[in-house]
Protein backbone atom coordinates (compact mmCIF):
# COMPACT_ATOMS: atom_id res chain seq x y z
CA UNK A 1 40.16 -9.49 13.62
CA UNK A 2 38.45 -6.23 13.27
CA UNK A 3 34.63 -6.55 12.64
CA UNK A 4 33.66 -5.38 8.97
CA UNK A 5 31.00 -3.04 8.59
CA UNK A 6 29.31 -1.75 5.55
CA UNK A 7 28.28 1.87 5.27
CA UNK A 8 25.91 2.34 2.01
CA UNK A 9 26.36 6.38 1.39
CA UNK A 10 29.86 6.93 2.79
CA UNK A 11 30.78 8.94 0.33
CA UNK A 12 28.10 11.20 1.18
CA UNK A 13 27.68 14.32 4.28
CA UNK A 14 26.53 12.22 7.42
CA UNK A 15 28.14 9.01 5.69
CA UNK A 16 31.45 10.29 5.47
CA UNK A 17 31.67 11.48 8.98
CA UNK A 18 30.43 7.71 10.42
CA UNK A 19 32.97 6.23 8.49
CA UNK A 20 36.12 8.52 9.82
CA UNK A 21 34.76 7.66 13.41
CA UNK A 22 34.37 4.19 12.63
CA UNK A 23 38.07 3.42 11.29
CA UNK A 24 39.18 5.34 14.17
CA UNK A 25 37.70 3.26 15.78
CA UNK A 26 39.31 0.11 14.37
CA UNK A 27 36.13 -1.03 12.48
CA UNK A 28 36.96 -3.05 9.29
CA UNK A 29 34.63 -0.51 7.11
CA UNK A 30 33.62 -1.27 3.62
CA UNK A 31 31.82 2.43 1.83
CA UNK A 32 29.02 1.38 -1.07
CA UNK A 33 28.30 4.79 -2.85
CA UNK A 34 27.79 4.99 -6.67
CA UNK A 35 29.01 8.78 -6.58
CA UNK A 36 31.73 9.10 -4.29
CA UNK A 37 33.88 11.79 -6.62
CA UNK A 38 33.29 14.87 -4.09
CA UNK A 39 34.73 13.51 -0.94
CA UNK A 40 37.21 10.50 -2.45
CA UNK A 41 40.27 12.29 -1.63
CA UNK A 42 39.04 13.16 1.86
CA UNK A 43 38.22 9.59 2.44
CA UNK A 44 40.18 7.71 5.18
CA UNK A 45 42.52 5.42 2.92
CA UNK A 46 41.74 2.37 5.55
CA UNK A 47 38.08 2.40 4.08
CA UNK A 48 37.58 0.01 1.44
CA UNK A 49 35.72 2.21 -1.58
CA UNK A 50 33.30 -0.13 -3.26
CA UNK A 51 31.84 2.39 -6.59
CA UNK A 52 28.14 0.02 -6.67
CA UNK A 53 24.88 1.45 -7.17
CA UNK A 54 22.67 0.28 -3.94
CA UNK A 55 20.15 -1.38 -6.27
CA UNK A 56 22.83 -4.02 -7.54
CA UNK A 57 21.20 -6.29 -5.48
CA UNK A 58 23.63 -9.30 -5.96
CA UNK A 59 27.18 -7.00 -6.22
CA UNK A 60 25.75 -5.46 -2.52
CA UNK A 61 25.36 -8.68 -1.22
CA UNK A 62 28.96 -10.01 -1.63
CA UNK A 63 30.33 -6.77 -0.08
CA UNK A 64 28.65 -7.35 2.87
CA UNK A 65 29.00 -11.35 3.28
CA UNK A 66 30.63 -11.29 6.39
CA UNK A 67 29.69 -7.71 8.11
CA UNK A 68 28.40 -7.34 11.69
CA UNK A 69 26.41 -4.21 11.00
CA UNK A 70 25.14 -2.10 7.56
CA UNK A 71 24.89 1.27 8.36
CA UNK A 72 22.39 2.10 5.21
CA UNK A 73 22.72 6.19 4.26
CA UNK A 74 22.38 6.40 0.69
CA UNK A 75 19.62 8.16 -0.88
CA UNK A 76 19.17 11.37 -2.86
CA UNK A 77 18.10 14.01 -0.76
CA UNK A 78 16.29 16.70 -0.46
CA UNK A 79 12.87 17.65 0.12
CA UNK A 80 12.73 20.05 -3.74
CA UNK A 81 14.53 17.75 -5.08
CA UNK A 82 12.05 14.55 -4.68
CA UNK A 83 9.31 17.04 -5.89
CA UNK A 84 11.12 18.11 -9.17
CA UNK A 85 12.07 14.44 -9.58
CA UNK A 86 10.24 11.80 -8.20
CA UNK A 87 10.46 9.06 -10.32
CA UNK A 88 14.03 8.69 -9.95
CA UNK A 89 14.19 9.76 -6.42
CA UNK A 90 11.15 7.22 -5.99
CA UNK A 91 13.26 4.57 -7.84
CA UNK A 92 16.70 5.08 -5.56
CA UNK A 93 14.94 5.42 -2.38
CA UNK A 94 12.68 3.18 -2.12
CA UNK A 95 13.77 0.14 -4.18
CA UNK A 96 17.30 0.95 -3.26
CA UNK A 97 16.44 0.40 0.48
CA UNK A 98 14.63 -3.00 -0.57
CA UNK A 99 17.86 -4.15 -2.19
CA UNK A 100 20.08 -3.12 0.72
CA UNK A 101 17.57 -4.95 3.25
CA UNK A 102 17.47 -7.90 0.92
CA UNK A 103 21.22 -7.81 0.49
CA UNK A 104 21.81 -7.94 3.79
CA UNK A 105 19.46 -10.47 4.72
CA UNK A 106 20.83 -13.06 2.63
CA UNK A 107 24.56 -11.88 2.96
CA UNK A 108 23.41 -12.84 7.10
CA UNK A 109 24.50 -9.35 8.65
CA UNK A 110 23.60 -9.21 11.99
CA UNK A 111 22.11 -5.73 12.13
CA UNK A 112 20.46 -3.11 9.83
CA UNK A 113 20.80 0.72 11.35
CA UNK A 114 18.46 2.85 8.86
CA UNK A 115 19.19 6.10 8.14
CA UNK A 116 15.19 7.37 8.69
CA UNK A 117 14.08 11.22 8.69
CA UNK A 118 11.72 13.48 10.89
CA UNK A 119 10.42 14.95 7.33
CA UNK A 120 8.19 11.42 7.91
CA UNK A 121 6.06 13.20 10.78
CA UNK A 122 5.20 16.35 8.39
CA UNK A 123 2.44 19.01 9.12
CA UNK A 124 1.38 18.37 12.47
CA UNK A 125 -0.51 19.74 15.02
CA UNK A 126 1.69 19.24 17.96
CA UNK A 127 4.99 19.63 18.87
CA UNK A 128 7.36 18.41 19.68
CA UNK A 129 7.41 15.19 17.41
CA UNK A 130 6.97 11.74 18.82
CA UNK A 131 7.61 8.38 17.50
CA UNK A 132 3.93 7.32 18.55
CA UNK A 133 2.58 10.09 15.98
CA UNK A 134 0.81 9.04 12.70
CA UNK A 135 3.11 9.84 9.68
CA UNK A 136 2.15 12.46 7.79
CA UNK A 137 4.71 13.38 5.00
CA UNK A 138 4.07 16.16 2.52
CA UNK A 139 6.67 15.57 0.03
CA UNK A 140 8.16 12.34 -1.88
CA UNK A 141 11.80 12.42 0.27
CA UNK A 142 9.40 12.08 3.55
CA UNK A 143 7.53 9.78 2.46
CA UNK A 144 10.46 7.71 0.82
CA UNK A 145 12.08 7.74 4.11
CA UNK A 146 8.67 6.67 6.02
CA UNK A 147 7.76 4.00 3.51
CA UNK A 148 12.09 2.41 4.06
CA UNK A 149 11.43 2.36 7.87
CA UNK A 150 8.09 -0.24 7.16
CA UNK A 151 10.04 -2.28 5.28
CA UNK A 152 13.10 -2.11 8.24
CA UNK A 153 10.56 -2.92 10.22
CA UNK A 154 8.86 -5.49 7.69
CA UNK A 155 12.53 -7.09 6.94
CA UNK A 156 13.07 -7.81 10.57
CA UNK A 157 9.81 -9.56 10.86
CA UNK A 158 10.24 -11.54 7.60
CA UNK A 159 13.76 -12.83 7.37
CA UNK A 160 14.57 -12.07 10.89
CA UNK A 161 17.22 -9.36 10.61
CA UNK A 162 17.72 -6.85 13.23
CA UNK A 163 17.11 -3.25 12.03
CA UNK A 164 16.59 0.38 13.92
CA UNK A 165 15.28 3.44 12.01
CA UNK A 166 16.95 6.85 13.34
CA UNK A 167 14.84 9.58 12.57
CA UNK A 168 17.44 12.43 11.73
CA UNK A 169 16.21 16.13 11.92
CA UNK A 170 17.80 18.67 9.93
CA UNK A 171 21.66 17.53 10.66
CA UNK A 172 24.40 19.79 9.60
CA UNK A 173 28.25 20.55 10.54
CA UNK A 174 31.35 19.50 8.83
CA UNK A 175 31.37 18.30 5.44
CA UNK A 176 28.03 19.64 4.18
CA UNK A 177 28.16 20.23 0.14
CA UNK A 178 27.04 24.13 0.27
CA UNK A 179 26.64 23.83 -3.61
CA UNK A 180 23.65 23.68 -5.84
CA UNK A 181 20.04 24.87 -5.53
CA UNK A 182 19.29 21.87 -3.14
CA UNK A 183 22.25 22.49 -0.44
CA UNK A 184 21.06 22.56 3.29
CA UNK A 185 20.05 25.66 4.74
CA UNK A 186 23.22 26.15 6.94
CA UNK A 187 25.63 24.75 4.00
CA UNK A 188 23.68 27.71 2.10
CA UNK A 189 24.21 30.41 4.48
CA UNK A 190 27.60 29.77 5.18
CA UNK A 191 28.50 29.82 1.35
CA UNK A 192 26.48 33.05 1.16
CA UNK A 193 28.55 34.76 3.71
CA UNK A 194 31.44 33.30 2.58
CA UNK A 195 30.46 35.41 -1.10
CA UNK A 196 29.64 38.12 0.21
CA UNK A 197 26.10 37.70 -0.75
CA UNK A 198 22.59 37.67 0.67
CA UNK A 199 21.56 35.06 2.42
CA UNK A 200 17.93 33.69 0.95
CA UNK A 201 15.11 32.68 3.10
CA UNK A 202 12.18 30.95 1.24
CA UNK A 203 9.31 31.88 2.64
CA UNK A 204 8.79 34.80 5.69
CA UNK A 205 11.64 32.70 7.89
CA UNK A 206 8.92 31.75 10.79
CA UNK A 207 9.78 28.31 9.57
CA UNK A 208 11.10 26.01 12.44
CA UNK A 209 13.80 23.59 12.54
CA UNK A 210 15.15 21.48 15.05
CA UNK A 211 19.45 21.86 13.78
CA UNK A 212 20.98 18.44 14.66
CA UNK A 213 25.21 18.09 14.80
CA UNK A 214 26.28 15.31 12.67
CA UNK A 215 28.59 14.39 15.07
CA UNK A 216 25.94 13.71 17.92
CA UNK A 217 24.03 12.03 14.56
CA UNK A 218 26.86 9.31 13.88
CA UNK A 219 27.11 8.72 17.94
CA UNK A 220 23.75 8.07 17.67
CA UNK A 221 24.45 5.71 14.56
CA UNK A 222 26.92 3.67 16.80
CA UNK A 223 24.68 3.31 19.74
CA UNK A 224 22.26 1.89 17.60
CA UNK A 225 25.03 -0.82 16.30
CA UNK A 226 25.43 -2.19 19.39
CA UNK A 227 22.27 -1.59 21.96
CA UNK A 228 20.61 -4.55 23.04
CA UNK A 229 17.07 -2.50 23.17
CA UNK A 230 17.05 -2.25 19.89
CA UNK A 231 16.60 -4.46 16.63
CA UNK A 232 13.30 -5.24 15.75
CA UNK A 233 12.23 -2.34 13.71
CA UNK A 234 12.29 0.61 16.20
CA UNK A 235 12.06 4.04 15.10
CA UNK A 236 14.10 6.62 17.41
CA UNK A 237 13.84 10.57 16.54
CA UNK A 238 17.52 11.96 16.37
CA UNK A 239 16.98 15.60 16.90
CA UNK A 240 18.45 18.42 19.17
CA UNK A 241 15.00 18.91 21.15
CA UNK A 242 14.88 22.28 20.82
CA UNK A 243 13.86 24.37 17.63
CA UNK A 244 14.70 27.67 16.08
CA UNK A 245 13.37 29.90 13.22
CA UNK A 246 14.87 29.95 9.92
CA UNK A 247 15.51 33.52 10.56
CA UNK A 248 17.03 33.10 13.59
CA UNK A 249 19.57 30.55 12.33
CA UNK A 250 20.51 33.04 8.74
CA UNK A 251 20.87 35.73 11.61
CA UNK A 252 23.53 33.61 13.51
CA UNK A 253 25.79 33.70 10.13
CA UNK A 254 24.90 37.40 9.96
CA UNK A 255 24.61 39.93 7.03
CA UNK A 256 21.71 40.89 4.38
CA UNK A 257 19.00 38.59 4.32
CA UNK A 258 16.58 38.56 0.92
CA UNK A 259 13.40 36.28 0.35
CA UNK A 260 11.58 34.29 -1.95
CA UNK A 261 8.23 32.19 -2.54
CA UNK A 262 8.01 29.81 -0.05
CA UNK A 263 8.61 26.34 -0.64
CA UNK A 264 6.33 23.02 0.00
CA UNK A 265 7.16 21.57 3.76
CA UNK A 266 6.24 21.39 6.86
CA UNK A 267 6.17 24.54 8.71
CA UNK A 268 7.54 23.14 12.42
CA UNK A 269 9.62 20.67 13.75
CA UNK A 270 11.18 19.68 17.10
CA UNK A 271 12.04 16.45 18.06
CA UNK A 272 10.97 14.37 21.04
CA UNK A 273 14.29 12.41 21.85
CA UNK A 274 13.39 11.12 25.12
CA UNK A 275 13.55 7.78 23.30
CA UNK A 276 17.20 7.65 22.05
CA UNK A 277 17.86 8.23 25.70
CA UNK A 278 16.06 5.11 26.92
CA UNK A 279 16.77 2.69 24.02
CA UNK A 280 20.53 3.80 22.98
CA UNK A 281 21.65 6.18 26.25
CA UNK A 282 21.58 9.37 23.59
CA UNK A 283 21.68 12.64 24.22
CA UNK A 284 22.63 16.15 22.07
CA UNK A 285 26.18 17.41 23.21
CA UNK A 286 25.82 20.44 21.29
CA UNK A 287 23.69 23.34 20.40
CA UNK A 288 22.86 24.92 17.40
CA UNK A 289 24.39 28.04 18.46
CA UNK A 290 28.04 26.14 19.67
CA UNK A 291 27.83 24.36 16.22
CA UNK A 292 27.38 27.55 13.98
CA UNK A 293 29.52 29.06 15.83
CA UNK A 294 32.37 26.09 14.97
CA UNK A 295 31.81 26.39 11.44
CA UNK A 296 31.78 29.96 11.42
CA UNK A 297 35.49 30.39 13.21
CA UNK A 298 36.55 27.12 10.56
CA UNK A 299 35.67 29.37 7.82
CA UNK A 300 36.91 32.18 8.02
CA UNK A 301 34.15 33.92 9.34
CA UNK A 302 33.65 36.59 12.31
């Protein structure tokens, strides 16, 4: 029989790629996402589509009774978006993450792989960004995402579940929503060249970003199912290793670029992924250029 896995979010950007690998794959996959309307048709129709909100506790836990691994991925995101909202982003991302931890505890699932984010390290003083650095967040997403990873870490400790934390920075490629005032960056650009409109920086574009492929993301994601070096909490940083100016990446879509007031986040980051190498054999396959590039020549684009 094929072994069930849960993917909380698979409706969603990084979700919905994970789960097209996975039943590829032959993976018995079960999607938990309250809002799944956007992608349903693009679904695989092997995936089992369960409509639940995360913090249904007891509906969560009978979805997974009998799953070898919960890949947990919902939250709302966003950096602005925690800061115009944070009781409710407060509400989904942290007490959500309790109920999926819980859930899965009791429901006996062998292993826990946490959908963490570098925007836990925030403003620091040195780069690049290593797991042994103090967290420093300087908005409610980053310090949602930092506060689930204790409790990953806390979960494994208490009910002894195995859970890993993958620290994501800045992933984009296929299947990024480029709508709404809260899109990515590169889902953003590419819509504005797509319009025929300026592309908008916030700020002077000297912020740094280290642009992460989602599809060397969800390898790392299935690495972390299955390494043995891995389940008791560990946070990994799942970033390219190299960063590049917001500038530089709205000049790699090309066309008029306008700005506006900068917004509140850190103004650097670059990942240390020396880590994900020794603990789950992970590397980046492909640049930031290579991937813009890709999306680019999908679209339309010259």
């Amino acid at each position: 029989m094929a072994k069930k896995t849960v993917v909380t979010g698979g409706a969603g950007f990084i979700g919905s790629n994970l789960v097209a690998i996975l039943v590829k794959d032959g993976w018995d996959v079960h999607i938990i996402d309250r809002d799944p309307a956007f992608r349903r048709a693009s679904l695989p129709a092997e995936a089992h589509l369960h409509e639940v909100d995360i913090r249904d506790t007891d509906r969560v836990q009978e979805i997974m009774r009998g799953a070898d691994v919960v890949f947990h991925m919902a939250a709302m995101p966003r950096v602005q978006y925690s800061i115009d909202f944070p009781v409710e982003t407060t509400d989904e991302n942290v007490m959500g993450t309790v109920s999926v931890l819980t859930a899965a505890a009791r429901a006996k699932v062998r292993r826990v792989v946490y959908s963490a984010s570098g925007s836990a390290y925030g403003t620091q003083d040195v780069m690049p960004l290593v797991e042994t650095m103090p967290a420093n967040p300087v908005n409610p997403y980053g310090l949602h995402k930092y506060i689930g990873e204790l409790f990953a870490q806390m979960w494994s400790q208490i009910y002894g579940i195995e859970t890993v934390s993958l620290r994501y920075f800045n992933v984009y490629g296929p299947g990024m929503d480029p709508n709404g005032p809260y899109a990515l960056a590169v889902g953003r650009f590419l819509k504005a060249r797509l319009d025929g409109t300026p592309i908008t920086i916030y700020g002077d574009g000297t912020v740094t970003r280290d642009f992460t492929h989602v599809s060397d993301v969800v390898r790392a994601n299935m690495l972390a199912a299955t390494s043995d070096k891995v389940g008791k909490g560990e946070v990994i940083n799942i970033g390219a290793g190299r960063n590049i100016s917001i500038k530089t990446l709205a000049e790699l879509f090309g066309g008029e670029i306008v700005y506006e007031a900068p917004r509140i986040e850190a103004h650097d980051s670059l990942a240390d992924n020396r880590k994900a190498k020794e603990l789950l054999g992970w590397e980046p396959t492909i640049q930031v250029e290579e991937g813009i590039a890709a999306l680019k020549e999908h679209a339309g684009l010259s």
